[in-house]
Protein backbone atom coordinates (compact mmCIF):
# COMPACT_ATOMS: atom_id res chain seq x y z
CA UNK A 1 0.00 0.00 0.00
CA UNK A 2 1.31 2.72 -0.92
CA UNK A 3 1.11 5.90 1.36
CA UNK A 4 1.99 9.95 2.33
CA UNK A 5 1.99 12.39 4.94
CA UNK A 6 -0.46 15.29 5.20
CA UNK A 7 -0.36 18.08 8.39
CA UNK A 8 -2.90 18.60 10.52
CA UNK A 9 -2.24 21.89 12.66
CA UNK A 10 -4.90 23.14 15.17
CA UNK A 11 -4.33 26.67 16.49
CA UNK A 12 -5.99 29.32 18.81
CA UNK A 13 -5.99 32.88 17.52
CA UNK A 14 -5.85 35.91 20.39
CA UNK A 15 -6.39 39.68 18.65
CA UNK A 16 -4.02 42.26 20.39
CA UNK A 17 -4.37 45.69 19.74
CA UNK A 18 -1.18 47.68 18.89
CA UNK A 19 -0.16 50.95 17.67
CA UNK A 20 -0.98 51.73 14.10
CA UNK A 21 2.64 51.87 13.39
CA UNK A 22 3.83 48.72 14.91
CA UNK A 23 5.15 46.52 12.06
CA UNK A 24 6.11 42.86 12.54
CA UNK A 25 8.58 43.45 9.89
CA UNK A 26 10.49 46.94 10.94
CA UNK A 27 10.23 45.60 14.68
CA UNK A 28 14.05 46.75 16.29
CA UNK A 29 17.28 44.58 16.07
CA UNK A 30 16.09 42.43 19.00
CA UNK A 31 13.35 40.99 17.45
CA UNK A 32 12.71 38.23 19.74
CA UNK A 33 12.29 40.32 22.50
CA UNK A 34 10.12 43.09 20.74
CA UNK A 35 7.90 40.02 20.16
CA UNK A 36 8.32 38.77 23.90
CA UNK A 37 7.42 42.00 25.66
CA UNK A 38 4.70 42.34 23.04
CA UNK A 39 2.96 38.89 24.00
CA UNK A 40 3.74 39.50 27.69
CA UNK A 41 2.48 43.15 28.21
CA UNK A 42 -0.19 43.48 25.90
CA UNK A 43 -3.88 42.99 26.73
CA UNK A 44 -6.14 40.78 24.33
CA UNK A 45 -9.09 42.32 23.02
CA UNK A 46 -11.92 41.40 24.82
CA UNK A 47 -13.97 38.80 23.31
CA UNK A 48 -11.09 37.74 21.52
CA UNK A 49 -8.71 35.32 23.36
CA UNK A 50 -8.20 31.79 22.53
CA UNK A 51 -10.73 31.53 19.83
CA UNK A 52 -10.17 28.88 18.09
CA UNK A 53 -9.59 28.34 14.04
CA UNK A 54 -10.12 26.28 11.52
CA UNK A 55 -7.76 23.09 10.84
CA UNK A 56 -5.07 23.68 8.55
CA UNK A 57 -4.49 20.46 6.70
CA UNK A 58 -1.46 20.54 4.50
CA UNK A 59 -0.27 17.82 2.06
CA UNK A 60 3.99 17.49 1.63
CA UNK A 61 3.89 15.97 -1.62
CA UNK A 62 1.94 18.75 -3.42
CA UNK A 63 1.95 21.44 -0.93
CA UNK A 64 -1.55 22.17 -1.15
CA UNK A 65 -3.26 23.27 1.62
CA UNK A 66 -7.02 23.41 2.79
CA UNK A 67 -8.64 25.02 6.11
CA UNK A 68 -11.64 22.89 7.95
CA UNK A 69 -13.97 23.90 10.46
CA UNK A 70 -12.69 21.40 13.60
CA UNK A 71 -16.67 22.08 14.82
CA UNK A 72 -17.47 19.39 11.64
CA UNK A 73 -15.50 17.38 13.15
């Protein structure tokens, strides 16, 4: 039988609100800790932590990629 591997990858999104001129990209030299501070000191937005996503299911040999709804589950 022959066979292949596909990803499954369940995540939680939380929304944080930051300055309109915050840029994941531009963030300083010390990226890791411009990232750190910002998941340590920032307050979700209410209504908005831990919700969770769809399923990302992800196929190696082609690449292809599809999002499911884990409630169908």
């Amino acid at each position: 039988m022959n066979t292949k591997l596909i990803s499954v990858v369940r995540s939680d999104v939380t929304l944080l609100e930051v300055n309109e001129n915050f840029s994941l990209n531009n963030a300083d030299n010390i990226k890791n800790d411009t990232i750190r501070s910002l998941l340590t000191s920032t307050i979700p937005v209410k209504g908005y932590d831990q919700r969770e996503r769809h399923l990302l299911i992800t196929d190696f040999d082609t690449g292809e990629q599809i999002h499911f709804d884990a409630e169908n589950i």
